[in-house]
Protein backbone atom coordinates (compact mmCIF):
# COMPACT_ATOMS: atom_id res chain seq x y z
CA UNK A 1 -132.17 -179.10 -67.70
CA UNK A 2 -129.30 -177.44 -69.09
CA UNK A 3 -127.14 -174.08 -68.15
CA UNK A 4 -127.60 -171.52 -71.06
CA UNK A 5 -124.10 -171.94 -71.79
CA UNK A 6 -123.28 -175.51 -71.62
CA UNK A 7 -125.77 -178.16 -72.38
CA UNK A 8 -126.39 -181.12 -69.32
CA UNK A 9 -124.08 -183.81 -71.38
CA UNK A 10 -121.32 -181.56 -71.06
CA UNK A 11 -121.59 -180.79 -67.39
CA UNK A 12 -122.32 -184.84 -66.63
CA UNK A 13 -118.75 -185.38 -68.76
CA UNK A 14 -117.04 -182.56 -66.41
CA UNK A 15 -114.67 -184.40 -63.93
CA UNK A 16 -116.11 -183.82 -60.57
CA UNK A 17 -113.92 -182.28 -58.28
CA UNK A 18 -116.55 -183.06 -54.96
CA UNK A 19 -119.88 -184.39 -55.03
CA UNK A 20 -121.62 -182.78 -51.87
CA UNK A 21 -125.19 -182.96 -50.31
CA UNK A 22 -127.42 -180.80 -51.58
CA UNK A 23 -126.29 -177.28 -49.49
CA UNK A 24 -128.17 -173.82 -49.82
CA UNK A 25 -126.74 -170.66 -50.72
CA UNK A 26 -129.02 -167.65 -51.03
CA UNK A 27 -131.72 -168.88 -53.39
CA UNK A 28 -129.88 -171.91 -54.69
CA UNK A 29 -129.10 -175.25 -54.22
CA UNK A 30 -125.30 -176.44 -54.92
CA UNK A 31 -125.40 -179.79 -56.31
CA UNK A 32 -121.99 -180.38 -57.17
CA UNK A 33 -118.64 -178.28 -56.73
CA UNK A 34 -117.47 -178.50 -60.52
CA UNK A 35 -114.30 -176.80 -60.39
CA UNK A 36 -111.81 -174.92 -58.29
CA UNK A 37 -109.02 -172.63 -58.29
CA UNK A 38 -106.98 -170.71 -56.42
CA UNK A 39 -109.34 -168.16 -55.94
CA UNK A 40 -112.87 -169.36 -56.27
CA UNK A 41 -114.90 -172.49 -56.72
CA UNK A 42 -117.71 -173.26 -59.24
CA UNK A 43 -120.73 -174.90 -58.43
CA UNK A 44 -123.49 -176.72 -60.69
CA UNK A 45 -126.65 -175.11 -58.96
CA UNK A 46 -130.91 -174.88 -58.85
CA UNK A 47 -132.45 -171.86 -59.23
CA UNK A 48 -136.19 -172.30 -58.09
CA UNK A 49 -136.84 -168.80 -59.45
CA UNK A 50 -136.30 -169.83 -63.10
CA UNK A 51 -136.64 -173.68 -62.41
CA UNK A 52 -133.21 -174.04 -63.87
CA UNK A 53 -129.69 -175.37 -63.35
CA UNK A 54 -126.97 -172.81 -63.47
CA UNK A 55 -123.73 -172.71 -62.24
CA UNK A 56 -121.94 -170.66 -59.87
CA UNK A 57 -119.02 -168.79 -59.50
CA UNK A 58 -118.35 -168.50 -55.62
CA UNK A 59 -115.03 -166.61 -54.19
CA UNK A 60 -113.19 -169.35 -51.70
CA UNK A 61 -112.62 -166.59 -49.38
CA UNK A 62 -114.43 -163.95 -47.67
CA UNK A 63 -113.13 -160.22 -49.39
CA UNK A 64 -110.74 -159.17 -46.48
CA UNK A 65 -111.29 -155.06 -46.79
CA UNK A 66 -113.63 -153.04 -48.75
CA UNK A 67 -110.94 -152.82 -51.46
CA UNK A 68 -110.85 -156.62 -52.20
CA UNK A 69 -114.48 -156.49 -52.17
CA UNK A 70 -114.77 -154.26 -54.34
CA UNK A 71 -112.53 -155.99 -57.17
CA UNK A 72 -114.85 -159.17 -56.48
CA UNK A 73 -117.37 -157.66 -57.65
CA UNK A 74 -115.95 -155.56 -60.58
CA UNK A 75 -114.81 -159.24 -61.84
CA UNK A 76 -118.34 -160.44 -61.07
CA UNK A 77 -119.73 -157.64 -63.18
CA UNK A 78 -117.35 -158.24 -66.18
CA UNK A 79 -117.93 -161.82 -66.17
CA UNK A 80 -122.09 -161.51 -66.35
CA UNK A 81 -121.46 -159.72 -69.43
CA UNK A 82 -119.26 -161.98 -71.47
CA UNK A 83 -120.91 -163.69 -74.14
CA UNK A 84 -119.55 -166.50 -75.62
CA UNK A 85 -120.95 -169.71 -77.57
């Protein structure tokens, strides 16, 4: 399985920040944390729905007021709509 954006050899050549056991959030598995910043992490997911690996951008922090929340998810929003090779 690949992400649409990045095919499986390039995620297996990623450096792995933290291999963890397999942990659920919402519908999806996390596999592997892939990345992290100051901000959020990434994750290399399953999504049963679609039978497909994705990966996941995940804030490292809960949103502390409604304001912060609602950048997170203007940046959510503008990132779902990039499309890039």
């Amino acid at each position: 399985m690949s992400t649409p954006n990045r095919p499986a050899a390039a995620i297996a050549d990623t450096p792995t920040v933290e291999k963890a056991a397999t942990r659920a959030f919402g519908r999806y598995a996390l596999r592997q944390l892939i990345a992290k910043s100051e901000r959020t992490m990434v994750w290399l997911a399953d999504d049963p729905r679609v039978d497909q690996e994705v990966t996941l951008t995940l804030p490292r922090v809960q949103p502390l007021d409604a304001t912060a929340l609602d950048v997170w998810q203007r940046e959510v929003g503008i990132a779902a709509r990039l499309n890039h090779p």
